[in-house]
PDB file of N, CA and C in Angstrom:
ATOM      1  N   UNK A   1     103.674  81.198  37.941  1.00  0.00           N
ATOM      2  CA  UNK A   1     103.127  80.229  38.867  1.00  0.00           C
ATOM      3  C   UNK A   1     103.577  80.554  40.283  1.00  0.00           C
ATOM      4  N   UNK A   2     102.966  80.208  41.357  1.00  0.00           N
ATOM      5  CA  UNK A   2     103.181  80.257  42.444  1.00  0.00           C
ATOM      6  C   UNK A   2     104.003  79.646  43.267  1.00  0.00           C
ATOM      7  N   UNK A   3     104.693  79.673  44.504  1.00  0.00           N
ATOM      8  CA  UNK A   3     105.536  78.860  45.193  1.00  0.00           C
ATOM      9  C   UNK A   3     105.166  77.756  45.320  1.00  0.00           C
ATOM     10  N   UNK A   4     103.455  77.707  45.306  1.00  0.00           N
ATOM     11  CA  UNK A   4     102.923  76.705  46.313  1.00  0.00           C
ATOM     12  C   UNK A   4     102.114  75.362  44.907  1.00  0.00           C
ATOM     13  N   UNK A   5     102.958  75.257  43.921  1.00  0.00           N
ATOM     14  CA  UNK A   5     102.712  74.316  42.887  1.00  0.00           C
ATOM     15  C   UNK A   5     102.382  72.754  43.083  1.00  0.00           C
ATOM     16  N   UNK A   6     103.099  72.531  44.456  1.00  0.00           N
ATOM     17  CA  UNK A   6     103.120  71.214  44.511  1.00  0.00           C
ATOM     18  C   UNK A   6     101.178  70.725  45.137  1.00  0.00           C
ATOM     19  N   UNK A   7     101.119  71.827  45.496  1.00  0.00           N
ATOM     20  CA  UNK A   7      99.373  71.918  45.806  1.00  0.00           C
ATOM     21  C   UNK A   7      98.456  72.080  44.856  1.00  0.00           C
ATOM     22  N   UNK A   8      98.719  72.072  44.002  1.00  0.00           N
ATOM     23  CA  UNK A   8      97.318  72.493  42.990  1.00  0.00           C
ATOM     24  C   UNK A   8      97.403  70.860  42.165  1.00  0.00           C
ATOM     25  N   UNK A   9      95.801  70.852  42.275  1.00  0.00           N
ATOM     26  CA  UNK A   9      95.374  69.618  41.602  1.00  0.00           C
ATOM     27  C   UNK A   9      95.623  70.201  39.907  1.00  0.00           C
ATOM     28  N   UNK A  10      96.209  69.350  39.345  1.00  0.00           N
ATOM     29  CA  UNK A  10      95.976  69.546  37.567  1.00  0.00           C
ATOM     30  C   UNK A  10      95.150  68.134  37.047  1.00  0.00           C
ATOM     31  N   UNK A  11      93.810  69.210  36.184  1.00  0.00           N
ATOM     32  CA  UNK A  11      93.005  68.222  35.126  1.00  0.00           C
ATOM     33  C   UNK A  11      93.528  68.111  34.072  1.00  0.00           C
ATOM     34  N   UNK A  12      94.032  66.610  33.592  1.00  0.00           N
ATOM     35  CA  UNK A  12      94.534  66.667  32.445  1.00  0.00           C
ATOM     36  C   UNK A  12      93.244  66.415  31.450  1.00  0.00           C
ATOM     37  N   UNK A  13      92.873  66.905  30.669  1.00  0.00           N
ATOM     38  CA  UNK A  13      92.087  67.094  29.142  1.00  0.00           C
ATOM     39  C   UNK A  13      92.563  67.252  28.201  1.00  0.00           C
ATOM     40  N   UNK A  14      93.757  66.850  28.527  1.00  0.00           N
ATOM     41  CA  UNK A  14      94.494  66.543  26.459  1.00  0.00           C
ATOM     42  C   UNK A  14      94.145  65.378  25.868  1.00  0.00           C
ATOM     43  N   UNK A  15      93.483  65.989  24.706  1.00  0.00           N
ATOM     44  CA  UNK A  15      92.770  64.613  24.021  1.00  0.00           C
ATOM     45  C   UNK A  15      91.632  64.968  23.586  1.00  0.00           C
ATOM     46  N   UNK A  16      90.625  65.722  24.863  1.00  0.00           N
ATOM     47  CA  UNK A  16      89.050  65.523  24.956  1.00  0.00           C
ATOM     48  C   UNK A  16      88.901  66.977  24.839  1.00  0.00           C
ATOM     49  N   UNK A  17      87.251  66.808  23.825  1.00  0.00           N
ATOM     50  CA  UNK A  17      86.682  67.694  23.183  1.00  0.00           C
ATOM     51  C   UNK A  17      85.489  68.247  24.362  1.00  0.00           C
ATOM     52  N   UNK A  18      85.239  69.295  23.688  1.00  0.00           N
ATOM     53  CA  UNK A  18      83.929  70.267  24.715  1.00  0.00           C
ATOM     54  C   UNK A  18      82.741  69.194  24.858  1.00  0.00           C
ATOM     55  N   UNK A  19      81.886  69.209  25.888  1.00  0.00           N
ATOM     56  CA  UNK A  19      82.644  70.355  27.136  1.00  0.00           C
ATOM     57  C   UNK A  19      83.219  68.792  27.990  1.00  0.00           C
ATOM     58  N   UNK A  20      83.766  68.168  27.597  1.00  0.00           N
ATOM     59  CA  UNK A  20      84.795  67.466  28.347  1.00  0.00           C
ATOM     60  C   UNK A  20      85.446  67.857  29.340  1.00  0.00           C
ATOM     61  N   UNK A  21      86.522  69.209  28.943  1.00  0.00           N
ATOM     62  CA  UNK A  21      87.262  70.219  30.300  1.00  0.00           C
ATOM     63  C   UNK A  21      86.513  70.706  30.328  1.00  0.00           C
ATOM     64  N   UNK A  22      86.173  71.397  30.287  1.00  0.00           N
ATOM     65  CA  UNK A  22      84.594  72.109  31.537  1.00  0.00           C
ATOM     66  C   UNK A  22      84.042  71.098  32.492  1.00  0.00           C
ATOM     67  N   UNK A  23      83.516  69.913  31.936  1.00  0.00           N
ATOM     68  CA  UNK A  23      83.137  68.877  32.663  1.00  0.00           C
ATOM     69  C   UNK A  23      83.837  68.294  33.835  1.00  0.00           C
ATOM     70  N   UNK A  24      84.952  67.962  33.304  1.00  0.00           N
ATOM     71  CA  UNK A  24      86.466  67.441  34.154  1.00  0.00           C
ATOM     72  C   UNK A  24      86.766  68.665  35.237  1.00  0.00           C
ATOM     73  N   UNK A  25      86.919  69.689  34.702  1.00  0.00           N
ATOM     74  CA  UNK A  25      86.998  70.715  35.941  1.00  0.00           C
ATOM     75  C   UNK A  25      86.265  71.423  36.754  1.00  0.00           C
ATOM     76  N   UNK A  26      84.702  71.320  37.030  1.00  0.00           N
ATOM     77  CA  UNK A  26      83.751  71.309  37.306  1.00  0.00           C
ATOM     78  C   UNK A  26      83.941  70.193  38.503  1.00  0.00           C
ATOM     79  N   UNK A  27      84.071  69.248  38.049  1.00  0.00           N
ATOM     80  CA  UNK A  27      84.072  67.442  38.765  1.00  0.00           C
ATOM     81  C   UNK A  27      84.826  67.731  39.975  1.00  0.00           C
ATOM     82  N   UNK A  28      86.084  68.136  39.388  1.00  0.00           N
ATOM     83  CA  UNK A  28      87.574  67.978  40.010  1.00  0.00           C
ATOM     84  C   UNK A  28      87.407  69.070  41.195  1.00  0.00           C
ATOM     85  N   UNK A  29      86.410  70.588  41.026  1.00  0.00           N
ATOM     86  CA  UNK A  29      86.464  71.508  42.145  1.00  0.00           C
ATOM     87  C   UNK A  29      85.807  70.730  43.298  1.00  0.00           C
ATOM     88  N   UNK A  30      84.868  69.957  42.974  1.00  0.00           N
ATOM     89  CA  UNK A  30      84.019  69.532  44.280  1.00  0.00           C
ATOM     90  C   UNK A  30      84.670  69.015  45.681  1.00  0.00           C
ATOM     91  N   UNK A  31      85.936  68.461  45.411  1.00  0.00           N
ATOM     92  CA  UNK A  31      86.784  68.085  46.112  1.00  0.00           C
ATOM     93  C   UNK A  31      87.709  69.193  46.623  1.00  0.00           C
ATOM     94  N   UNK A  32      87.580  70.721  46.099  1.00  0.00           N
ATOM     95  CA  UNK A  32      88.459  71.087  46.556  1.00  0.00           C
ATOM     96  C   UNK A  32      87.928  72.446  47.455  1.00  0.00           C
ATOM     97  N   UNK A  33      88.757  72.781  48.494  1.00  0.00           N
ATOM     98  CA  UNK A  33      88.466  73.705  49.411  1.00  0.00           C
ATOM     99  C   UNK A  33      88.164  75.403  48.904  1.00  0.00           C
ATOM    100  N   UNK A  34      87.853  76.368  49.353  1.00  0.00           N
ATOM    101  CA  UNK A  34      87.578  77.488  48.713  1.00  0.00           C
ATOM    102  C   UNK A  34      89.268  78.164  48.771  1.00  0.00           C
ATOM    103  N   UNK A  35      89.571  78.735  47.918  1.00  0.00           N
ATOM    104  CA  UNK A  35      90.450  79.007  47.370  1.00  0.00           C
ATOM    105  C   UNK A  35      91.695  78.442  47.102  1.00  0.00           C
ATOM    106  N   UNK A  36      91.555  77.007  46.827  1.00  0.00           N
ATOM    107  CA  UNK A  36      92.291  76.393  46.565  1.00  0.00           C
ATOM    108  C   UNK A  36      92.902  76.707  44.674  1.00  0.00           C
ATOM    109  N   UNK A  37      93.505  76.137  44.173  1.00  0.00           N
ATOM    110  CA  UNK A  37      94.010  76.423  42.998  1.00  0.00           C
ATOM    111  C   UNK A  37      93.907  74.612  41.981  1.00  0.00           C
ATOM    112  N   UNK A  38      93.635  75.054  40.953  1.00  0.00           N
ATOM    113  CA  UNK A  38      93.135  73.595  39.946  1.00  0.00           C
ATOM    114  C   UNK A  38      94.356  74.193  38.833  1.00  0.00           C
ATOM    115  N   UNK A  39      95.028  73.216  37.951  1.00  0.00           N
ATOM    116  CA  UNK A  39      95.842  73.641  36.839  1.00  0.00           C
ATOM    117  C   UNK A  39      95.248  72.722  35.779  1.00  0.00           C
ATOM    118  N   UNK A  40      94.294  72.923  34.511  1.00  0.00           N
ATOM    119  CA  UNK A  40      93.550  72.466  33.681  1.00  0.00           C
ATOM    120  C   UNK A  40      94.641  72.325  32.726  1.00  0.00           C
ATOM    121  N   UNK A  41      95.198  71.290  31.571  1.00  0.00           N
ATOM    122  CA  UNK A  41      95.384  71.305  30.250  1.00  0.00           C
ATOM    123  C   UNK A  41      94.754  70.749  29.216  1.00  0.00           C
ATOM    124  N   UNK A  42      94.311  71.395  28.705  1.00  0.00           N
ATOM    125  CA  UNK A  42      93.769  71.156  27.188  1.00  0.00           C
ATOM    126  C   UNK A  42      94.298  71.043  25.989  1.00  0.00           C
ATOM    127  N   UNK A  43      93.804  70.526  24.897  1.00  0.00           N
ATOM    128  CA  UNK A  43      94.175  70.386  23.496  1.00  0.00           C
ATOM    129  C   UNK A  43      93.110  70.970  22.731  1.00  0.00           C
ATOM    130  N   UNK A  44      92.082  71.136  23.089  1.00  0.00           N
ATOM    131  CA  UNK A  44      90.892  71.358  22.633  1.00  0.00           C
ATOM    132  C   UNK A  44      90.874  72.807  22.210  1.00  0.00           C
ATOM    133  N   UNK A  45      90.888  73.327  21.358  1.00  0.00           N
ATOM    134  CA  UNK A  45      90.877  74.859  20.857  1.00  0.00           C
ATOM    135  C   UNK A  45      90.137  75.433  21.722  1.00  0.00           C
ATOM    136  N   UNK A  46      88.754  75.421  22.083  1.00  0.00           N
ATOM    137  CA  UNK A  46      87.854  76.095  21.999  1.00  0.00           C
ATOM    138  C   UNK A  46      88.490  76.103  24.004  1.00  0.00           C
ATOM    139  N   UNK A  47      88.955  75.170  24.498  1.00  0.00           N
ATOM    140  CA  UNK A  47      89.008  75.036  25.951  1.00  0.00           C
ATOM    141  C   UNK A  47      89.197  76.376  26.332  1.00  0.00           C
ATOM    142  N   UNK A  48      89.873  77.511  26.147  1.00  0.00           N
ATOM    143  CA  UNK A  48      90.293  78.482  26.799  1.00  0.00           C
ATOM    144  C   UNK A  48      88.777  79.418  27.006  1.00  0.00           C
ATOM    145  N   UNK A  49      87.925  79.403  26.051  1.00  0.00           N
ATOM    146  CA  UNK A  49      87.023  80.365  25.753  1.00  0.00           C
ATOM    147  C   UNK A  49      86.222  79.618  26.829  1.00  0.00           C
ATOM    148  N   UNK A  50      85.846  78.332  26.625  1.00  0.00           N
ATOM    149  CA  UNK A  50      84.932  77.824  27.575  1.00  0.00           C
ATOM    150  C   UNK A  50      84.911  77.684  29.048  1.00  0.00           C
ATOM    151  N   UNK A  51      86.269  77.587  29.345  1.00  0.00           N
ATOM    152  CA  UNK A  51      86.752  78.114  31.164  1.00  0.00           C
ATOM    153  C   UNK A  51      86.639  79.178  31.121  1.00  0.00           C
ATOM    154  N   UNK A  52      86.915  80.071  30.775  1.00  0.00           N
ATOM    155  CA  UNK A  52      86.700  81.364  30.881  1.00  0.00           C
ATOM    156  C   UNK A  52      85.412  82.062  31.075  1.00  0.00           C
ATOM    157  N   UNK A  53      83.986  81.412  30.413  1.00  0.00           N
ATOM    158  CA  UNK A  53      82.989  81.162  30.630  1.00  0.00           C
ATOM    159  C   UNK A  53      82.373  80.844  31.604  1.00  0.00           C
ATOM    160  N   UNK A  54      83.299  79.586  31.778  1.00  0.00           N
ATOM    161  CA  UNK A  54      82.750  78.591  33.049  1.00  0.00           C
ATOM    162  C   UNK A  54      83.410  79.182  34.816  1.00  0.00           C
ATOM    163  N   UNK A  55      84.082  80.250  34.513  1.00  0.00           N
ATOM    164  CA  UNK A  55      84.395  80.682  35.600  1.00  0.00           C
ATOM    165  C   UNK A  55      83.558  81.891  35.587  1.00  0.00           C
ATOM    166  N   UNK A  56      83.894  82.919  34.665  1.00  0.00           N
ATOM    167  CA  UNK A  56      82.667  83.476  34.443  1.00  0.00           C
ATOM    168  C   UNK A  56      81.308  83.434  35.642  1.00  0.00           C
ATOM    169  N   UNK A  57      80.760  82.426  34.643  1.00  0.00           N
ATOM    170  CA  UNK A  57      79.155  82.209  34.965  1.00  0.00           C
ATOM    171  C   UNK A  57      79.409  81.075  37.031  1.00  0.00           C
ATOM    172  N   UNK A  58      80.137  81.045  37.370  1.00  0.00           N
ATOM    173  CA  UNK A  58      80.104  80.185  38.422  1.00  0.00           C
ATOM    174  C   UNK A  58      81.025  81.079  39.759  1.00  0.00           C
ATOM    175  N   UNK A  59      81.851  82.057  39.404  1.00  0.00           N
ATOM    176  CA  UNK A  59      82.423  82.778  40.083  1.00  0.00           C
ATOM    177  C   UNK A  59      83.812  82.263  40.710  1.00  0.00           C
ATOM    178  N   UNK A  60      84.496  81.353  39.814  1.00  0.00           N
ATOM    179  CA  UNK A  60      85.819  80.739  40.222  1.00  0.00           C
ATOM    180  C   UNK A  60      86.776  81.823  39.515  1.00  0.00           C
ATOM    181  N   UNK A  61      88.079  82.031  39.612  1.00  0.00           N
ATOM    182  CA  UNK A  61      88.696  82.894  39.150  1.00  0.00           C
ATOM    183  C   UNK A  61      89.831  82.760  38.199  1.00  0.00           C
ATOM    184  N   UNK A  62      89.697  82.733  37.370  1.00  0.00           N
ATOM    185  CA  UNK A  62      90.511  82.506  36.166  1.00  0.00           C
ATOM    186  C   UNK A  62      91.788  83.372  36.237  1.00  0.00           C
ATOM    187  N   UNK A  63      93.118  82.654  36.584  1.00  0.00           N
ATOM    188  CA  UNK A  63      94.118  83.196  37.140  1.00  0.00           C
ATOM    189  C   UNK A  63      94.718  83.628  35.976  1.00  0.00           C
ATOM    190  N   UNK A  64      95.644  82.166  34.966  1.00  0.00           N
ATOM    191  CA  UNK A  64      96.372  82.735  34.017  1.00  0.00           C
ATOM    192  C   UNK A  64      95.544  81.444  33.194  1.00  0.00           C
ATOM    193  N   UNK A  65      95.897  82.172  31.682  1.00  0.00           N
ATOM    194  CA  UNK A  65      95.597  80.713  30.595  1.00  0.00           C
ATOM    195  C   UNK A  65      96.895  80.843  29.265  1.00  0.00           C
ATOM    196  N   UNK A  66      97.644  79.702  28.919  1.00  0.00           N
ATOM    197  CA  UNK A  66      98.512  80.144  28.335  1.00  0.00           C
ATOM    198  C   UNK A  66      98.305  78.904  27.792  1.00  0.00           C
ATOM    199  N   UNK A  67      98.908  79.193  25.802  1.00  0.00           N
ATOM    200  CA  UNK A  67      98.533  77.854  24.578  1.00  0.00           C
ATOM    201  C   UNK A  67     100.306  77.939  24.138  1.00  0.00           C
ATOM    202  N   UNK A  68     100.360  76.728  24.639  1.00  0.00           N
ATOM    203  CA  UNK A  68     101.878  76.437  24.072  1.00  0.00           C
ATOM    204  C   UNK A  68     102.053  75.101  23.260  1.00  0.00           C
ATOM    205  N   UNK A  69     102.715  75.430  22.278  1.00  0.00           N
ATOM    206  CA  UNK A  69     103.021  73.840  21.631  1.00  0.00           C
ATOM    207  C   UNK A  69     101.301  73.396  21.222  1.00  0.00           C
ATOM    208  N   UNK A  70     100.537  73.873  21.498  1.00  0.00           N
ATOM    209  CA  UNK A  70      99.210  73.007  21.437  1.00  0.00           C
ATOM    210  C   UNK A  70      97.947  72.777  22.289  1.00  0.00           C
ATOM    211  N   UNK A  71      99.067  73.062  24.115  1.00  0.00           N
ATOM    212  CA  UNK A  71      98.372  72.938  25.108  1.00  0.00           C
ATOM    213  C   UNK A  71      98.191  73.660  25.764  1.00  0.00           C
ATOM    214  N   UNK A  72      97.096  74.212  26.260  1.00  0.00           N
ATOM    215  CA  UNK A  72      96.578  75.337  27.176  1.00  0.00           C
ATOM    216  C   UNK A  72      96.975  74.688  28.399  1.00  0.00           C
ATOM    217  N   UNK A  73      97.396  75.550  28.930  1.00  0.00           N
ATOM    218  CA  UNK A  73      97.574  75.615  30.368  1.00  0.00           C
ATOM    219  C   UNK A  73      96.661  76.848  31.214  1.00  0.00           C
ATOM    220  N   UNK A  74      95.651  76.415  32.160  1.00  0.00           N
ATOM    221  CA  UNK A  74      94.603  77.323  32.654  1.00  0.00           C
ATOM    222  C   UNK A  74      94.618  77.103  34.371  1.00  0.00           C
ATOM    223  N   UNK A  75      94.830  78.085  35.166  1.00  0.00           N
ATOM    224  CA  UNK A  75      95.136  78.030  36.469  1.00  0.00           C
ATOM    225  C   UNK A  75      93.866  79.101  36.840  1.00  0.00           C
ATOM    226  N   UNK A  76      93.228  78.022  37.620  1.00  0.00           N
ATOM    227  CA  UNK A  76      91.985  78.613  38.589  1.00  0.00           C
ATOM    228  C   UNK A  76      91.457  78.549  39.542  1.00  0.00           C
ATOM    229  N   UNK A  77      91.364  79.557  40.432  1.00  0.00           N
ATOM    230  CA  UNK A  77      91.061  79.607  41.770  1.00  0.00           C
ATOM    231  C   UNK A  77      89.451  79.094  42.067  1.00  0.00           C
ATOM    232  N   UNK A  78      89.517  78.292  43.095  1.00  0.00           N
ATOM    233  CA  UNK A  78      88.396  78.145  43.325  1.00  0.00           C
ATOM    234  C   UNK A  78      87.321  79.161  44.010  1.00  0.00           C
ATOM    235  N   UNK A  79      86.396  79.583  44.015  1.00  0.00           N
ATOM    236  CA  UNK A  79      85.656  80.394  44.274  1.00  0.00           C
ATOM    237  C   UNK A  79      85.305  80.331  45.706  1.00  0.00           C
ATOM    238  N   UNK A  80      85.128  81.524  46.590  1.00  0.00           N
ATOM    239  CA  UNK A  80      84.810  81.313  48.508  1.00  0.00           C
ATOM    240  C   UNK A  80      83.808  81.227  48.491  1.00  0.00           C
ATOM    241  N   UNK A  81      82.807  81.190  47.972  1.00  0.00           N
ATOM    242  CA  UNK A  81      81.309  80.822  48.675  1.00  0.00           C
ATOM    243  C   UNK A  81      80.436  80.309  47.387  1.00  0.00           C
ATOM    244  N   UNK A  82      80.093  79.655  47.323  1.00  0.00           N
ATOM    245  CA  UNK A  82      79.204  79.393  46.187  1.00  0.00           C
ATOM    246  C   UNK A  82      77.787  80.460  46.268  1.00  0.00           C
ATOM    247  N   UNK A  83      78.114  80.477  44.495  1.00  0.00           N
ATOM    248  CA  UNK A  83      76.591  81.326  44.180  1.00  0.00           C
ATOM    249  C   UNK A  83      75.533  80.214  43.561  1.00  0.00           C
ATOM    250  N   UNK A  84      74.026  80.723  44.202  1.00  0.00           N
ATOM    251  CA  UNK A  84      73.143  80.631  43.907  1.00  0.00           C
ATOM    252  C   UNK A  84      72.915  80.213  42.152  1.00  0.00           C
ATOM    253  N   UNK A  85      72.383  78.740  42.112  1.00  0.00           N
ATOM    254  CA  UNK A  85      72.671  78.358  40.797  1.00  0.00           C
ATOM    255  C   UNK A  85      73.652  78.501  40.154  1.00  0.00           C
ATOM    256  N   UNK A  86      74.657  78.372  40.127  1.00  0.00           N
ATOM    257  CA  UNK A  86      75.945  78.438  39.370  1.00  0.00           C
ATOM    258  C   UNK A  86      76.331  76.947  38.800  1.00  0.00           C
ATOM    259  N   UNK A  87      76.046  76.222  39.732  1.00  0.00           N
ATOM    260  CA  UNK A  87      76.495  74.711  39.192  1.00  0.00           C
ATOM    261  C   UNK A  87      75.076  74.406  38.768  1.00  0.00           C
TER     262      UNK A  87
END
């Protein structure tokens, strides 16, 4: 993690099933500046595959994703310019 932790918004999604975090972190970028940093946790198995996707297909940058105890932890940069249909 970075120095600058106390700045990054975290979506909590422990609990909620697909695409719940996708949904929730999708929501949560709109508010945030271009290259800002989001920290997602999940419970949801499938969550890691589907950010990964969802950054993927939208051009945000999928920093680190790590499953501990249960919970993914997924750190992602927000993307500098939006692409054409992505959201």
């Amino acid at each position: 993690m970075s120095g600058h932790d106390t700045d990054v918004r975290v979506v909590d999604c422990r609990g909620l099933a697909c695409p719940e975090p996708v949904w929730r972190t999708r929501q949560a970028m709109h508010d945030l500046a271009a290259g800002a940093e989001l920290e997602v946790l999940a419970t949801d198995p499938m969550a890691e595959i589907d950010l990964a996707v969802f950054c993927q297909r939208s051009g945000h940058e999928l920093l680190h994703a790590d499953t501990r105890d249960g919970v993914l932890r997924a750190r992602i940069r927000v993307r500098k310019a939006p692409r054409q249909g992505a959201d």
